[in-house]
Protein backbone atom coordinates (compact mmCIF):
# COMPACT_ATOMS: atom_id res chain seq x y z
CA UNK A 1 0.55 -11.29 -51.82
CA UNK A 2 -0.98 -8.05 -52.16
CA UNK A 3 0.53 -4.96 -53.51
CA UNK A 4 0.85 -1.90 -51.44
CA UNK A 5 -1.04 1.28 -52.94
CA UNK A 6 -0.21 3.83 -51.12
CA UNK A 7 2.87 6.92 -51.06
CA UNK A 8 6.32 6.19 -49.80
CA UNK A 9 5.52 8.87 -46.40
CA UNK A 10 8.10 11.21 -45.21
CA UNK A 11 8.27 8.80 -42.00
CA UNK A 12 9.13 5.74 -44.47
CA UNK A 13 11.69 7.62 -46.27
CA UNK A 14 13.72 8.80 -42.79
CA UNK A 15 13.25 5.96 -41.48
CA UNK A 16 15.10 4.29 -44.62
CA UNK A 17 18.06 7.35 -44.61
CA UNK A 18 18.60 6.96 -41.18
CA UNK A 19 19.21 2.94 -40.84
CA UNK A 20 22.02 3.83 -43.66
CA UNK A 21 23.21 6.33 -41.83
CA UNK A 22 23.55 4.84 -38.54
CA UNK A 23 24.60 1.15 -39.21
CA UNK A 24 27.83 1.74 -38.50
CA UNK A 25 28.20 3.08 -35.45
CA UNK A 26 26.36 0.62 -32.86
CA UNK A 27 28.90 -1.04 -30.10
CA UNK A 28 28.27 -4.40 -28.36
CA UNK A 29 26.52 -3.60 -24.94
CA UNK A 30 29.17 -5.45 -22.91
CA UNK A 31 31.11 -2.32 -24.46
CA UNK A 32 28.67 0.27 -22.32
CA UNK A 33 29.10 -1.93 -19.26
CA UNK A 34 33.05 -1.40 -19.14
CA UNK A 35 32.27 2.26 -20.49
CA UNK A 36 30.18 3.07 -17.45
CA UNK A 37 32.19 1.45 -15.03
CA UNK A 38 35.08 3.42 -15.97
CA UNK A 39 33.04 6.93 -16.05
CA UNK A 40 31.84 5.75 -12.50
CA UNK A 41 35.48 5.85 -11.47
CA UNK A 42 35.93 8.78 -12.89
CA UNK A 43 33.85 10.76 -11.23
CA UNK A 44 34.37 9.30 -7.72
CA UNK A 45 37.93 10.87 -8.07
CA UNK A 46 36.76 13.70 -9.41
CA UNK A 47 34.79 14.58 -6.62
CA UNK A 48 37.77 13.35 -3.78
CA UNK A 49 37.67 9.70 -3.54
CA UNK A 50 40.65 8.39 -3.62
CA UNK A 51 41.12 5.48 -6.50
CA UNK A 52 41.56 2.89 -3.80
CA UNK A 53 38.04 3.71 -2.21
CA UNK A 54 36.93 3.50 -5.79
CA UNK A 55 38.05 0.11 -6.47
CA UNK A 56 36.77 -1.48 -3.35
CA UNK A 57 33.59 -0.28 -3.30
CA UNK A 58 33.52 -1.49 -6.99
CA UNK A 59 34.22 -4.80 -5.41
CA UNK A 60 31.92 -4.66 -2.61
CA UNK A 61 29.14 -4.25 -4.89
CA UNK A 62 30.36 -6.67 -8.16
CA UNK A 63 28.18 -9.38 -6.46
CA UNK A 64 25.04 -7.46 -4.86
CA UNK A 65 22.93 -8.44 -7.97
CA UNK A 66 22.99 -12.13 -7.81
CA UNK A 67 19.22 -12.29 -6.63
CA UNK A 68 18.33 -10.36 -8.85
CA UNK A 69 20.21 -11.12 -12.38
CA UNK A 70 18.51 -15.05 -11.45
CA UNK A 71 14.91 -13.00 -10.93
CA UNK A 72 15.76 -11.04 -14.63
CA UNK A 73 17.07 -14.50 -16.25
CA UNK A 74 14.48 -16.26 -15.20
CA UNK A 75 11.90 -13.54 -16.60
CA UNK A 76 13.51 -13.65 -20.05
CA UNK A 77 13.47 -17.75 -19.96
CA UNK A 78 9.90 -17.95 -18.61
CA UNK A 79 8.64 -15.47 -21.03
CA UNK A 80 10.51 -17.40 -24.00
CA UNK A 81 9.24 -20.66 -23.27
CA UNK A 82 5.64 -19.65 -22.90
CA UNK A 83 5.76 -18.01 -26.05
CA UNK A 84 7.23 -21.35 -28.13
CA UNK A 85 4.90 -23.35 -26.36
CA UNK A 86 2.60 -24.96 -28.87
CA UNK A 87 -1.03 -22.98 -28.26
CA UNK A 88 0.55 -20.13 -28.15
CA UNK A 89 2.39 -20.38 -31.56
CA UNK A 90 -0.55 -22.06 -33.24
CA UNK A 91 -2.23 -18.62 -31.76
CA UNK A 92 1.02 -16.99 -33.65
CA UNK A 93 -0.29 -19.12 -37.20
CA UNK A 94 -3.74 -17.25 -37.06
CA UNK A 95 -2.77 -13.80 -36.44
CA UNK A 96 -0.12 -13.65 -39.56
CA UNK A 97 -3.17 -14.83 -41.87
CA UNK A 98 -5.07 -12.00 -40.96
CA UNK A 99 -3.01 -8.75 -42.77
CA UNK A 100 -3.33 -8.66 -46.57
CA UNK A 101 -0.93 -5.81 -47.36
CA UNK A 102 2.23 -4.53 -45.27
CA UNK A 103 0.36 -1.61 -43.13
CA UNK A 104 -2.18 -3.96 -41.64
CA UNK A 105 0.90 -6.30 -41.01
CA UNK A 106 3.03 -3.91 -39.40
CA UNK A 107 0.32 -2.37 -37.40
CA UNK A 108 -1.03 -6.03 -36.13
CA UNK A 109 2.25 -6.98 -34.72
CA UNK A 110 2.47 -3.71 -33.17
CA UNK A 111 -0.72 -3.93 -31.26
CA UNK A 112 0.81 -7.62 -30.36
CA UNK A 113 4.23 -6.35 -29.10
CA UNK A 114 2.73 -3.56 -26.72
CA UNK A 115 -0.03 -6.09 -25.46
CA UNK A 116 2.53 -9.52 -25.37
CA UNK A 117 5.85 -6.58 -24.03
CA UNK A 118 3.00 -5.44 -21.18
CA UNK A 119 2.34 -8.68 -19.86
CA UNK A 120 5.98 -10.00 -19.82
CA UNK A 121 8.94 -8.16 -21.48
CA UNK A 122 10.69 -11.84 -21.88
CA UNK A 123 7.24 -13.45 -23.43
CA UNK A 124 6.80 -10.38 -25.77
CA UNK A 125 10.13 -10.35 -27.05
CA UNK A 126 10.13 -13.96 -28.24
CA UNK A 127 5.87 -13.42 -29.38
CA UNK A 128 6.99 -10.16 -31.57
CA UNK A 129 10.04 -12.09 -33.42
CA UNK A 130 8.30 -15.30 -33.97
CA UNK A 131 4.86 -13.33 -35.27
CA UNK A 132 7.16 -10.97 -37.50
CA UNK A 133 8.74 -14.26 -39.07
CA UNK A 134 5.07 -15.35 -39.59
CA UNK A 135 4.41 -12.20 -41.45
CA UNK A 136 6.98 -12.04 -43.75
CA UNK A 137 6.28 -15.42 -45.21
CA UNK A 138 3.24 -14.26 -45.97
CA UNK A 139 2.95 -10.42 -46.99
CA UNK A 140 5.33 -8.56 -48.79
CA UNK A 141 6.97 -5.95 -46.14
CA UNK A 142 10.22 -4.33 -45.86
CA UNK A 143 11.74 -7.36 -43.35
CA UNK A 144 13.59 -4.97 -41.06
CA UNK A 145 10.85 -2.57 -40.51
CA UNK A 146 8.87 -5.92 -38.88
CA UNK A 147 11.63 -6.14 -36.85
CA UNK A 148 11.79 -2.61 -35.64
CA UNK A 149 7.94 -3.07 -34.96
CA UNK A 150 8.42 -6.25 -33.01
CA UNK A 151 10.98 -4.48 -31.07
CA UNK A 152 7.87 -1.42 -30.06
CA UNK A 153 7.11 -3.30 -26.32
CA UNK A 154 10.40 -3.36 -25.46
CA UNK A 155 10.95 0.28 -26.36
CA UNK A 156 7.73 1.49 -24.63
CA UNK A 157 5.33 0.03 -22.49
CA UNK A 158 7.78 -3.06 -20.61
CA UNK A 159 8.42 -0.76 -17.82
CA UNK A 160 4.92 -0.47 -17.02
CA UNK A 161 3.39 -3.83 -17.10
CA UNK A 162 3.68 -6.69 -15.28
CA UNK A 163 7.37 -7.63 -15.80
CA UNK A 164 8.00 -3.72 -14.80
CA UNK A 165 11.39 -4.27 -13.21
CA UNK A 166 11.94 -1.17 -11.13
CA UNK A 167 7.92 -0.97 -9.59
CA UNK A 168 8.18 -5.04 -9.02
CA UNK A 169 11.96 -4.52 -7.58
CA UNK A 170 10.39 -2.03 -4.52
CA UNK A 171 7.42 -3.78 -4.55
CA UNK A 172 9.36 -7.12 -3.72
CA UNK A 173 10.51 -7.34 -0.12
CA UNK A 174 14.38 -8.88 -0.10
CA UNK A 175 14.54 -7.61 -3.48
CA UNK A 176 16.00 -3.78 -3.08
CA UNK A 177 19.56 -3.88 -1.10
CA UNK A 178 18.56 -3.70 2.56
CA UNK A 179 20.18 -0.08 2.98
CA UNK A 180 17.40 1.02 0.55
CA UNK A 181 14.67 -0.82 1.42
CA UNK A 182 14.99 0.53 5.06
CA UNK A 183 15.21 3.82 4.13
CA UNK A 184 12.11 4.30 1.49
CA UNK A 185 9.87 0.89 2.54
CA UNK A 186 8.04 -1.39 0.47
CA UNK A 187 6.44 0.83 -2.81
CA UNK A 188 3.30 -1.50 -4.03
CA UNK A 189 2.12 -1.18 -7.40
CA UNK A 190 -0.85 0.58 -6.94
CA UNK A 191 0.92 3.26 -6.47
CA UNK A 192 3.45 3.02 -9.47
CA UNK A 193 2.25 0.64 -12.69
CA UNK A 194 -1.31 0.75 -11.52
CA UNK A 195 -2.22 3.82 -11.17
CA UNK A 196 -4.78 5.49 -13.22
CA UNK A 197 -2.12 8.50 -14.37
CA UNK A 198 0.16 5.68 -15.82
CA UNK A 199 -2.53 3.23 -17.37
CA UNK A 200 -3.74 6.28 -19.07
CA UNK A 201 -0.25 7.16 -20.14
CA UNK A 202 -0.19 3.29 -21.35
CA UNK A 203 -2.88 3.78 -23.57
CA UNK A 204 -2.09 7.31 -25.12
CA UNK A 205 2.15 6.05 -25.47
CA UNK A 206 0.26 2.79 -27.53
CA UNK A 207 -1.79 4.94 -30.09
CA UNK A 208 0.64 7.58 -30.64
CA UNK A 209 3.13 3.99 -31.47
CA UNK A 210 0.72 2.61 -33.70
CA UNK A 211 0.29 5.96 -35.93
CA UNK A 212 4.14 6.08 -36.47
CA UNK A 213 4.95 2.69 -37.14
CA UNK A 214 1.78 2.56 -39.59
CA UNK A 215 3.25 5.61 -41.59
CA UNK A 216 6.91 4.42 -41.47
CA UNK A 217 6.33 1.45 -43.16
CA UNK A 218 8.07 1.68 -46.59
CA UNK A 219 6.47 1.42 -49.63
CA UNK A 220 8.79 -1.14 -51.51
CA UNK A 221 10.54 -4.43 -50.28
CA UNK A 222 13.73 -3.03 -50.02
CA UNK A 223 15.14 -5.92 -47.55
CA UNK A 224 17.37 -8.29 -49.56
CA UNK A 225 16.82 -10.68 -45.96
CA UNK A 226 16.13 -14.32 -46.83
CA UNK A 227 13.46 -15.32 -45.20
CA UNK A 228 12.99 -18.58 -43.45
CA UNK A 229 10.23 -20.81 -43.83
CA UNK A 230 7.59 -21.19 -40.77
CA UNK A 231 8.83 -25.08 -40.11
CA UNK A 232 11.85 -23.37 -38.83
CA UNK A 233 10.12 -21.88 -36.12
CA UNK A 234 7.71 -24.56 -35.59
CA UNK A 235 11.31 -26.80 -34.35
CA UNK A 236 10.76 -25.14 -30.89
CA UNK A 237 7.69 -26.37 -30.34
CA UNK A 238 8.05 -29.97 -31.56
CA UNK A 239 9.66 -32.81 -29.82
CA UNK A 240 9.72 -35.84 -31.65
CA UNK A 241 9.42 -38.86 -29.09
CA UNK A 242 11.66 -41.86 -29.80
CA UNK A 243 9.65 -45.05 -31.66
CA UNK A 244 10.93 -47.30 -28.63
CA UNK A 245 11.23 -45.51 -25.83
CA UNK A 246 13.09 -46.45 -22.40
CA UNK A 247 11.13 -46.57 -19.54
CA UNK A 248 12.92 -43.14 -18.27
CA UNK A 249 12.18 -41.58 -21.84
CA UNK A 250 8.45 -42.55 -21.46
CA UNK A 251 8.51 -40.15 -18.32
CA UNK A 252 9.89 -37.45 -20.22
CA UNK A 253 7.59 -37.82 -23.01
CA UNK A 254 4.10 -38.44 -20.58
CA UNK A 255 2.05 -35.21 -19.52
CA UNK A 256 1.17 -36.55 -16.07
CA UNK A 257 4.14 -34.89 -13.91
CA UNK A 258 3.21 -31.47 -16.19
CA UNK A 259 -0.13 -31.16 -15.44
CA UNK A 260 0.27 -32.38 -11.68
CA UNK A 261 3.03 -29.59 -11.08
CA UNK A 262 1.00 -27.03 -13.79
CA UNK A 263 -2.41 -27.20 -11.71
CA UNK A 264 -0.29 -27.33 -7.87
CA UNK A 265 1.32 -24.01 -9.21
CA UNK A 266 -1.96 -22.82 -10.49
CA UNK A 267 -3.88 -23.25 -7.06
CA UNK A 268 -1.33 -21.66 -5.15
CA UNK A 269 -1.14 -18.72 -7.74
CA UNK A 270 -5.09 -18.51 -6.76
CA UNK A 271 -4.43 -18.79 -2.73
CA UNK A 272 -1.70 -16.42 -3.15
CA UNK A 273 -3.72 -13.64 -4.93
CA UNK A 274 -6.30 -14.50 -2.70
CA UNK A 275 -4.89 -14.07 0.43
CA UNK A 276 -1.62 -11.32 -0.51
CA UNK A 277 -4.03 -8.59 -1.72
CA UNK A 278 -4.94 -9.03 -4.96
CA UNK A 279 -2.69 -7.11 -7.85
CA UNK A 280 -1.25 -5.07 -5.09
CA UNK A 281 1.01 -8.16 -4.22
CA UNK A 282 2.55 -8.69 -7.99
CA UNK A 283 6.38 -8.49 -7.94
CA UNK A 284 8.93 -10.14 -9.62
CA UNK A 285 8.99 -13.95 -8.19
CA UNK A 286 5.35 -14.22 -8.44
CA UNK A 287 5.31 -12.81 -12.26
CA UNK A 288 8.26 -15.79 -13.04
CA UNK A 289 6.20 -18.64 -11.12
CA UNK A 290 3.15 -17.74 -13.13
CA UNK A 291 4.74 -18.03 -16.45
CA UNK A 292 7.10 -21.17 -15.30
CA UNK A 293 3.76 -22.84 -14.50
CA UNK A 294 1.95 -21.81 -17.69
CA UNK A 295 4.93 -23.10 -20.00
CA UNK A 296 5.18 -26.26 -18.14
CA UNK A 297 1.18 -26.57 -18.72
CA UNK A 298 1.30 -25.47 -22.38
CA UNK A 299 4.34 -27.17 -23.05
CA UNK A 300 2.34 -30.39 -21.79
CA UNK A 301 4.78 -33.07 -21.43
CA UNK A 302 8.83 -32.63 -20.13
CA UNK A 303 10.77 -33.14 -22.91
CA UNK A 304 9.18 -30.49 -24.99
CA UNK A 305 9.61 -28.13 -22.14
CA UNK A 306 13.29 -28.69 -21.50
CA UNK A 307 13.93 -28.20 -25.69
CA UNK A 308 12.05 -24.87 -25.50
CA UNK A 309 14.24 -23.81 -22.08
CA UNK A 310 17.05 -24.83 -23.87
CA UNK A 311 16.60 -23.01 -26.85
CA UNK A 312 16.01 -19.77 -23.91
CA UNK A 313 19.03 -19.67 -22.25
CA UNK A 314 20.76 -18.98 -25.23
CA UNK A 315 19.63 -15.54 -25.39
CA UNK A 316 20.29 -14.99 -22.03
CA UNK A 317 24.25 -14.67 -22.00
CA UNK A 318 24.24 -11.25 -22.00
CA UNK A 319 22.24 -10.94 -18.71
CA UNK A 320 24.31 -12.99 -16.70
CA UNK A 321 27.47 -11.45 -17.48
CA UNK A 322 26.92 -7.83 -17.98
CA UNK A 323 24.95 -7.66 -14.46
CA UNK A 324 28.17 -7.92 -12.00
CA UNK A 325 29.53 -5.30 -13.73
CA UNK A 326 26.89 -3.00 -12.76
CA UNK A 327 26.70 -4.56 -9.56
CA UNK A 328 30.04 -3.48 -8.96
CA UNK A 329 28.98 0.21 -10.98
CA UNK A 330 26.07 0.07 -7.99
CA UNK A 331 29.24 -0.32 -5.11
CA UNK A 332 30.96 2.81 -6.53
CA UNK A 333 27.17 4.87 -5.82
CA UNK A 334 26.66 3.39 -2.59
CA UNK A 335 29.82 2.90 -0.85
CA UNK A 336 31.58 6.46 -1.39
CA UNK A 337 30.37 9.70 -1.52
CA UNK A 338 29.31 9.94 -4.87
CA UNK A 339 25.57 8.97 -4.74
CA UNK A 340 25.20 11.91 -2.51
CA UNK A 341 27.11 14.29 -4.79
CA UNK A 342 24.93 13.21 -7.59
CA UNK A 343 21.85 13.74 -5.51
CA UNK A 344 23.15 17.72 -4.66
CA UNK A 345 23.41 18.28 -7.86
CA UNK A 346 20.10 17.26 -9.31
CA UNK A 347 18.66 19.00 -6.05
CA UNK A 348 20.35 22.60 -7.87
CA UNK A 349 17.77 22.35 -11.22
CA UNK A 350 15.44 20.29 -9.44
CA UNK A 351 11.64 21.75 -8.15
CA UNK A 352 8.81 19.18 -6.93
CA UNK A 353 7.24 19.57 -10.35
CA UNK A 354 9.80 19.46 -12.74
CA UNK A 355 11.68 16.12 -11.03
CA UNK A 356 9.72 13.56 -12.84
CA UNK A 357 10.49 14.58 -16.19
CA UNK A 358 14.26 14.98 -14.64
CA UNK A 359 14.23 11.56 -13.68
CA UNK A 360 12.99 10.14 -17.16
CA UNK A 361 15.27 11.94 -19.14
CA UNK A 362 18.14 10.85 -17.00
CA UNK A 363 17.16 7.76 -16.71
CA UNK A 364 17.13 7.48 -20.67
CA UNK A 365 20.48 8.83 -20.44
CA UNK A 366 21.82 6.16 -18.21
CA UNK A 367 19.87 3.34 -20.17
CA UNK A 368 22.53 3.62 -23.31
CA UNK A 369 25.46 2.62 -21.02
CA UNK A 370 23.23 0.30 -18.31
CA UNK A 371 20.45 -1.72 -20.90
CA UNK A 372 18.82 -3.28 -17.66
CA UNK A 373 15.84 -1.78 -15.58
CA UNK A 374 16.31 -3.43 -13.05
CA UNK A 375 20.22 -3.27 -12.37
CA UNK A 376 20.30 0.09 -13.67
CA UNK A 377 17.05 1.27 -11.19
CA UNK A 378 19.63 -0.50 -8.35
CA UNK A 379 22.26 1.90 -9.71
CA UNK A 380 20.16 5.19 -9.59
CA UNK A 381 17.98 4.53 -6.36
CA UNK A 382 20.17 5.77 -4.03
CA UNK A 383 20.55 9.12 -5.32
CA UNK A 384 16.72 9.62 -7.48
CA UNK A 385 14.88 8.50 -4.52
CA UNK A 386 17.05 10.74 -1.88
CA UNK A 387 16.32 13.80 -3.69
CA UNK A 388 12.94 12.66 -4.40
CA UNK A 389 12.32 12.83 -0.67
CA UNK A 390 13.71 15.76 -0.12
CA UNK A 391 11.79 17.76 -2.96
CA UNK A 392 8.72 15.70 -0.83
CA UNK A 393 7.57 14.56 -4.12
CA UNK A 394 5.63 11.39 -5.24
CA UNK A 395 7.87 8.33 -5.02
CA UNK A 396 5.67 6.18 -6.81
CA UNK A 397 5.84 8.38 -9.94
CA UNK A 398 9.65 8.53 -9.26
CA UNK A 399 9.68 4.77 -9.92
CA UNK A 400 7.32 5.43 -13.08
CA UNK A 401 9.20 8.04 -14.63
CA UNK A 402 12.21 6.29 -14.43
CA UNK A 403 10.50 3.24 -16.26
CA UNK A 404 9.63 5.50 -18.66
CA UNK A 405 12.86 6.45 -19.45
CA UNK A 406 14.64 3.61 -19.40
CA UNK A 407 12.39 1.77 -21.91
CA UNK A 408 12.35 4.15 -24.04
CA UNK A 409 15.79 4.39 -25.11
CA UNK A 410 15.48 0.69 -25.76
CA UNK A 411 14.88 1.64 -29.54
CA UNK A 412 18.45 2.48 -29.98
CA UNK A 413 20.36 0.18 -27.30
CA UNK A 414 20.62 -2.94 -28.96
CA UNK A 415 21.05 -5.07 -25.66
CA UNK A 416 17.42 -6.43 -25.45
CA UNK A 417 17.06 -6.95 -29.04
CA UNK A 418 19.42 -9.57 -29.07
CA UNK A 419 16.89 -12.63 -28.58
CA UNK A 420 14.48 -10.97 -31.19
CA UNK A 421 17.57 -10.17 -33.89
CA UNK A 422 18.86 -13.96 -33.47
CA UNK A 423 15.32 -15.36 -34.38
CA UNK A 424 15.10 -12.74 -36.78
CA UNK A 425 18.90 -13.16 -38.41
CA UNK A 426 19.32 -9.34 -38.33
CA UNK A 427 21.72 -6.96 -36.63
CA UNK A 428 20.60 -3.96 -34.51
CA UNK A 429 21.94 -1.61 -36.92
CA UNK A 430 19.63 -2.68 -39.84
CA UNK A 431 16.58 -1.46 -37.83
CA UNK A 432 17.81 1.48 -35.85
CA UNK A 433 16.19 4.23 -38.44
CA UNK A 434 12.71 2.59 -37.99
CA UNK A 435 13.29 2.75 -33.88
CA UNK A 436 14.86 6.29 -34.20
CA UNK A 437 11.82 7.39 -35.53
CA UNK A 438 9.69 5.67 -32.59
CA UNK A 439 12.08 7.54 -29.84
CA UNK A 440 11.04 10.85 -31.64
CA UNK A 441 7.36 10.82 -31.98
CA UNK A 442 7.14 8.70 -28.77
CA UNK A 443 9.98 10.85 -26.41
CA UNK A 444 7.38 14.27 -27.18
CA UNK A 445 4.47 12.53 -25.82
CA UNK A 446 6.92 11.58 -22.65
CA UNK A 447 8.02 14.40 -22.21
CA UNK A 448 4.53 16.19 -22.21
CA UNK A 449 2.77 14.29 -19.96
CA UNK A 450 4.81 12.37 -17.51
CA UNK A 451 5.17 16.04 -15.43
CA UNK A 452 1.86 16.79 -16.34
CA UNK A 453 0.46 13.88 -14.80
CA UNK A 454 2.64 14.09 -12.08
CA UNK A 455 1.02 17.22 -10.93
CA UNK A 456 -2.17 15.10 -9.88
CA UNK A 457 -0.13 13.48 -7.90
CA UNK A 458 1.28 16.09 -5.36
């Protein structure tokens, strides 16, 4: 392994004094969920609700989220799957031969975390851990500041790609609750994710990423992490068939019912596309049929896909669990009086041009106690897209902004890092000074441009 020649940089060095500092202080998300739930309360009665009105609501809503927790599951199993399938961890192999010394290591599986995180949050995750693991076996880099760096899509540029959860949520008829859906209509993706204002804010978020997490890479090995060996990875993507099969082992074991359902999924993927309008239709069930397909295909025969989905669902707990609660945080919003009084008052500060970056650093607020786009966008609809309309602003960028913000606090809520830091045999807390750094030099560039942009838009 090659020896790193260059200065320990002021970003290495914080980033170092400020995991110490802050490993001790990092709750369980399921911890936020209650939290919130209890502030929601809170402030219904605070505003004349009585706690009876409180609590029902809360119960109306504790199930409105069913659809979509199974859309968000599904997402993070899909994307998980694909990325143990065998090509694409052979792919995995390749890359980690390339970087000699720990900069060009950290900076490759950056680039691979915003471009894997882009295409599908769930498939990045799992990509970013398994390449990191690759990595370390081979180069000599501080362990957790790999993980911090595989963690980058998750804390940037999710919300904007093709797993975006909010733009595919009012993109997706059935998906918003109806009262919602009625009131602002279908919002397609051109005019949120694909728009030329947010691909170029894409771009400029991913270079600004790779500079910091190039000059926060420390110096020295300081992680005292033992590091697997890459057979323990490769266990997801082998299946070892039995010597004398059964005749119902031999069809879990044969590729013909793969590829059959693999190429039927990919021809209607091509009708669909076809015939829906193109990009414009993406949302949420199309973006999990694509990547069920693909790991079915890649997976090649049954058994090895079932091991793989297997191995998925265990990260996955925290989804289905956490997401009534905010379901029910959603029925306190919609079913009092308190989604309107939230809506007066950001209508008091609020102008058509300053509103975006309103709604992003809001919406970072909110992501620390609700870690899900999605249910969290289902939470804050009501009330962002009300005052929205009444400031007659851009609803699209709305939806964008709030992306924005709730990815970006991703690099200190440790809910979505969960899959990654179980591959990676790490706690949150041990990478938090790298990520802390990212929010910095990343939240600036935010909080620059997303009003700046949004002025094109009005």
């Amino acid at each position: 392994m090659s020896k790193n020649n260059y200065s320990e940089s002021i970003l290495a060095k914080s980033a170092l004094k400020l995991t110490n500092i802050t490993i001790r202080y990092i709750p369980d998300s399921f911890i936020f969920a209650l939290v919130l739930t209890l502030i929601a309360l809170i402030l219904g009665i605070g505003i004349g609700e009585t706690p009876q009105n409180m609590i029902i609501a809360w119960g109306q809503g504790f199930w409105a989220l069913l659809t979509f927790a199974m859309q968000m599951v599904l997402i993070l199993v899909t994307g998980y799957v694909l990325a143990a399938s065998p090509p694409i961890y052979k792919f995995i192999k390749w890359l980690a031969l390339i970087p000699k010394n720990a900069r060009s290591a950290i900076v490759i599986l950056a680039i691979f975390s915003l471009i894997t995180s882009y295409i599908n949050w769930g498939f990045g995750l799992i990509f970013s851990a398994m390449l990191a693991r690759e990595l370390a076996s081979r180069v000599r880099v501080d362990y957790r500041a790999l993980a911090a760096t595989a963690y980058l899509g998750l804390g940037s540029v999710w919300h904007q790609g093709l797993s975006a959860s909010a733009p595919l949520l009012v993109a997706t008829p059935g998906s918003m609750p109806s009262a919602l859906e009625k009131t602002y209509g279908i919002i397609p993706v051109t005019k949120t994710i694909f728009t030329w204002q947010d691909i170029l804010l894409v771009v400029i978020v991913s270079f600004v990423a790779i500079i910091t997490v190039y000059f926060y890479t420390p110096k020295q090995f300081y992680s005292e992490q033992v590091i697997g060996t890459s057979e323990e990875l490769e266990r997801l993507t082998k299946v070892i068939k039995p010597e004398h099969p059964t005749p119902a082992e031999k069809l879990m074991y044969s590729p013909i019912f793969s590829v059959i359902i693999g190429i039927m999924g990919l021809l209607w993927l091509g009708w669909y596309f076809s015939t829906a309008g193109g990009l414009a239709a993406i949302n949420l069930n199309v973006v999990n049929f694509t990547f069920l397909m693909l790991g079915i295909l890649f997976h090649w025969t049954p058994a090895r896909f079932l091991t793989a989905v297997k191995e998925a669902t265990k990260a996955s707990y925290g989804v289905i669990i956490q997401f009534p609660f905010y379901a029910g945080i959603f029925g306190m919003m919609q079913y009092t009086k308190l989604a309107a009084a939230i809506t007066n008052f950001f209508l008091t500060f609020s102008t058509r041009e300053n509103y975006p970056l309103i709604v992003f650093w809001y919406s970072s607020l909110i992501n620390m106690f609700v870690p899900s786009g999605g249910s969290k966008w289902i939470i804050e609809a009501p009330y962002v897209l009300a005052a929205g309309k009444t400031l007659n602003t851009h609803l699209g960028w709305i939806v964008v902004s709030y992306g924005w913000g709730d990815s970006w606090t991703n690099l200190i809520q440790p809910f979505w890092a969960l899959p990654l830091l179980g591959l990676m045999k790490l706690e949150f807390k041990e990478i938090m000074g790298y990520t802390f750094i990212m929010l910095i030099t990343t939240g600036i560039v935010l909080s620059i441009l997303i009003p700046i942009l949004g002025l094109t838009l009005l």
